[in-house]
Protein backbone atom coordinates (compact mmCIF):
# COMPACT_ATOMS: atom_id res chain seq x y z
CA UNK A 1 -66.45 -20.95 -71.96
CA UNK A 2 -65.32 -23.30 -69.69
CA UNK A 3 -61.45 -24.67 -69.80
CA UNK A 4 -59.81 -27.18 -68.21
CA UNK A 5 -55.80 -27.61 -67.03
CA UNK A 6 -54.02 -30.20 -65.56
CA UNK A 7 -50.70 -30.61 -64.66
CA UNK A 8 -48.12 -32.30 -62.01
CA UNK A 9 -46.01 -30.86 -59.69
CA UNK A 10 -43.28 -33.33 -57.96
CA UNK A 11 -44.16 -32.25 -54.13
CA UNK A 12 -46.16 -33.57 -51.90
CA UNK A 13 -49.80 -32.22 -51.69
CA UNK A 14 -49.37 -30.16 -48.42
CA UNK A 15 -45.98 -28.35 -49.43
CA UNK A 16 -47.86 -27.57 -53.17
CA UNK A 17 -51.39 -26.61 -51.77
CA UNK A 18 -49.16 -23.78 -49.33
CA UNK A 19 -47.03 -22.64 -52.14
CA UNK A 20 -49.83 -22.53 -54.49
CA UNK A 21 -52.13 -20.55 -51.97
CA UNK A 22 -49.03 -17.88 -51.45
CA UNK A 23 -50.07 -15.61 -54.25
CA UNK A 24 -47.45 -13.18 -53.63
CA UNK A 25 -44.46 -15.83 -54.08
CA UNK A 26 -46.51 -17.12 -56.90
CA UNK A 27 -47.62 -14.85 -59.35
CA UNK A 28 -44.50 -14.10 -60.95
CA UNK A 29 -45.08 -17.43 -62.55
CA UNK A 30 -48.47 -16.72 -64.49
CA UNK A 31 -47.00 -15.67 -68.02
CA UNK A 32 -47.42 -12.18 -68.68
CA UNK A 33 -48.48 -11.40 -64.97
CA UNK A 34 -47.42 -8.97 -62.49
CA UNK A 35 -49.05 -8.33 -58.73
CA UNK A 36 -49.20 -4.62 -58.21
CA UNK A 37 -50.80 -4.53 -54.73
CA UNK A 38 -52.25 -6.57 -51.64
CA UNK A 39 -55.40 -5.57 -51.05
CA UNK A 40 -55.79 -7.91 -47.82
CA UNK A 41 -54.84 -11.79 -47.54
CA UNK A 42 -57.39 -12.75 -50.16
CA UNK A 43 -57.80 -9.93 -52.79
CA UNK A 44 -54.49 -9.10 -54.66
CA UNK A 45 -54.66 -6.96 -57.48
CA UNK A 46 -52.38 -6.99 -60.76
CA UNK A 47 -52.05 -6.80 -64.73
CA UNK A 48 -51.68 -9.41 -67.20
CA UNK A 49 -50.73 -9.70 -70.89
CA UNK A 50 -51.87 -12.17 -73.00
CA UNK A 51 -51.20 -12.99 -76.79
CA UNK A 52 -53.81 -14.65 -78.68
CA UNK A 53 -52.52 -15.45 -82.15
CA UNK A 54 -51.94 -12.03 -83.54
CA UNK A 55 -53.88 -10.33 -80.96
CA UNK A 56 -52.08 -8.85 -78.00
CA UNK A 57 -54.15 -7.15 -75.10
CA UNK A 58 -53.57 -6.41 -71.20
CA UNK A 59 -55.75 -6.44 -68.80
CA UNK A 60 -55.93 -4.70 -65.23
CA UNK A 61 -57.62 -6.17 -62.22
CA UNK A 62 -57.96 -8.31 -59.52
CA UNK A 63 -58.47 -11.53 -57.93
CA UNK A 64 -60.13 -12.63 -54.84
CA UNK A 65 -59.71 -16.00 -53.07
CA UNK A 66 -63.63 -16.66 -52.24
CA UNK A 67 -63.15 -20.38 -50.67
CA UNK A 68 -60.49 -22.75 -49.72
CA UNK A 69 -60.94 -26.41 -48.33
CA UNK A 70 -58.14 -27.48 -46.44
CA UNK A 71 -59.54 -31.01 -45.97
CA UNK A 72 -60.06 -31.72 -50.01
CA UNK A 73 -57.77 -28.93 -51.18
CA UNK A 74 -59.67 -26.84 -53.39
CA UNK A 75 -59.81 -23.52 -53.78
CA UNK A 76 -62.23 -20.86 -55.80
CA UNK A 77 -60.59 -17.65 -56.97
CA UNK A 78 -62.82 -15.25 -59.01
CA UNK A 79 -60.46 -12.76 -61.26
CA UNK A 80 -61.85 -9.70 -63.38
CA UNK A 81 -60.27 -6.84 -65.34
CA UNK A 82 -60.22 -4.82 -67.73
CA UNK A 83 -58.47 -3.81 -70.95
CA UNK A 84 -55.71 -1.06 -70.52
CA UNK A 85 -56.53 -0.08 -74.35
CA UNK A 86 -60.00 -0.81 -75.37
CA UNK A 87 -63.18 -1.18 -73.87
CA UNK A 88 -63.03 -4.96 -73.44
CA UNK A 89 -62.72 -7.25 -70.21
CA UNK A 90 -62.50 -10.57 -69.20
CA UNK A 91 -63.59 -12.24 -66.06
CA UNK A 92 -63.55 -15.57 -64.58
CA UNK A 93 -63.99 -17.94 -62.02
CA UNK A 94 -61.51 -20.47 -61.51
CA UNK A 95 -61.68 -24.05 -59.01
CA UNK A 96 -58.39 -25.52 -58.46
CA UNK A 97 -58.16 -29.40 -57.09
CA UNK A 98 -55.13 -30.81 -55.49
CA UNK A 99 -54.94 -34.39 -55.25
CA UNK A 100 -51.76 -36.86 -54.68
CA UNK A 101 -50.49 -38.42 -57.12
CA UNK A 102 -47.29 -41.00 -58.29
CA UNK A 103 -45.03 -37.87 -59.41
CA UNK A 104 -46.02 -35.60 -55.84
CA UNK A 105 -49.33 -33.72 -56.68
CA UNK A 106 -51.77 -33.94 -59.45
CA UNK A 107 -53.81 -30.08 -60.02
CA UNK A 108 -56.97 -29.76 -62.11
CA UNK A 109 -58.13 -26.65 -62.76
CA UNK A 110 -61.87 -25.72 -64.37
CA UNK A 111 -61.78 -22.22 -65.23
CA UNK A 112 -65.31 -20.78 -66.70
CA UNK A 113 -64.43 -17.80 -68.67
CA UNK A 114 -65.87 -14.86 -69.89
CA UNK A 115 -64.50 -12.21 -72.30
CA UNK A 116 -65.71 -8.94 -74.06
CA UNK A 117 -63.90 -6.63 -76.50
CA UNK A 118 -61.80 -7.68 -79.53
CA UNK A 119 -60.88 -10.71 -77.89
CA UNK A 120 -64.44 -12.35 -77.78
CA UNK A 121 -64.90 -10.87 -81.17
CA UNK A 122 -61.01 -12.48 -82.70
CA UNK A 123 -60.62 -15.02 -79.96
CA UNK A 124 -61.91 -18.06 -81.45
CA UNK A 125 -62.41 -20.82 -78.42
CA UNK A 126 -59.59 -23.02 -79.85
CA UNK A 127 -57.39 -20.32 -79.41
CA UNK A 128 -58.48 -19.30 -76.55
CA UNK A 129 -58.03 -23.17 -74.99
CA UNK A 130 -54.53 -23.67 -76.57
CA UNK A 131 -52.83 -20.44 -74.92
CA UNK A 132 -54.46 -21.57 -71.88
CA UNK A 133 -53.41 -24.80 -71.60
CA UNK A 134 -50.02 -22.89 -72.73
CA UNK A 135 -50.03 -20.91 -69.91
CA UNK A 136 -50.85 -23.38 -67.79
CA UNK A 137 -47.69 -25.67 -68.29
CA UNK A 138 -45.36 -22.56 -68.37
CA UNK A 139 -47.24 -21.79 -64.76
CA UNK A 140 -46.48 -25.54 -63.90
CA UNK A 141 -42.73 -25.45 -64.34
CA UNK A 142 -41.76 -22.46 -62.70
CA UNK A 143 -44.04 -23.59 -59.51
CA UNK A 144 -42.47 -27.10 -59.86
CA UNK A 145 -38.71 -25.49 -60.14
CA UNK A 146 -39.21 -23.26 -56.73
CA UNK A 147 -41.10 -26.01 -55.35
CA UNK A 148 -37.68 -28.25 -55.49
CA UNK A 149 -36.20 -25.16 -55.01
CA UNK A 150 -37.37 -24.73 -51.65
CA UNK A 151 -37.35 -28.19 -50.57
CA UNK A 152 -33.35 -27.98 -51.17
CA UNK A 153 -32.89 -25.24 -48.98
């Protein structure tokens, strides 16, 4: 299943396409997620919990940074874990593009998703799309807050 984000953040596209690639300053802001270790300066590895309707479930993993364009800022980051209870997983591959925009930087992000477990069985794709594009906008703000944040200092 393939889902698309967007959303703005009010820097320009060089100070958001460094913040964004920092995934240690960063990954306190994907809801649910926690880094647990650097691997090297493109694998990180972590846990995230995600609530789909009734269904809660965390997953253990990691992600890799397998590309990044500095000329068209884009980046692909493959991520894969699985459940802490259960015998599902999830994986994905995820593209990000930064592009400027009237409010700073403009970020679209294609992520083709796979999962197993009781979430593919429960998860219905609406679901799945609307706590995405959830996540997505709570990932937004707190990267837009430290964003300004940092251009203060």
């Amino acid at each position: 299943m393939v889902i698309t984000t967007r959303f703005e953040l009010a820097a320009p596209v060089e100070a958001a396409w460094a913040y964004l690639l920092d995934v240690p300053k960063i990954a306190h802001c994907v809801p649910g997620a926690s880094l647990t270790e650097v691997i090297d300066d493109k694998t990180y590895a972590g846990k995230v919990e995600v609530k789909l309707g009734p269904i809660g479930v965390s997953y253990k993993g990691q992600i890799t940074i397998e590309s990044m364009d500095e000329a068209t800022h884009t980046v692909a980051i493959k991520a894969a874990g699985n459940e802490t209870r259960g015998r599902g997983g999830a994986s994905a591959t995820m593209t990000a593009q930064l592009e400027p925009s009237e409010k700073g930087t403009s970020v679209v992000m294609n992520t083709d998703l796979s999962v197993s477990g009781v979430v593919a069985q429960f998860g219905r794709t609406g679901i799945m799309q609307e706590v995405a594009q959830r996540m997505a906008q709570r990932f937004a703000s707190c990267v837009d807050q430290e964003l300004k944040a940092a251009a203060l200092a």
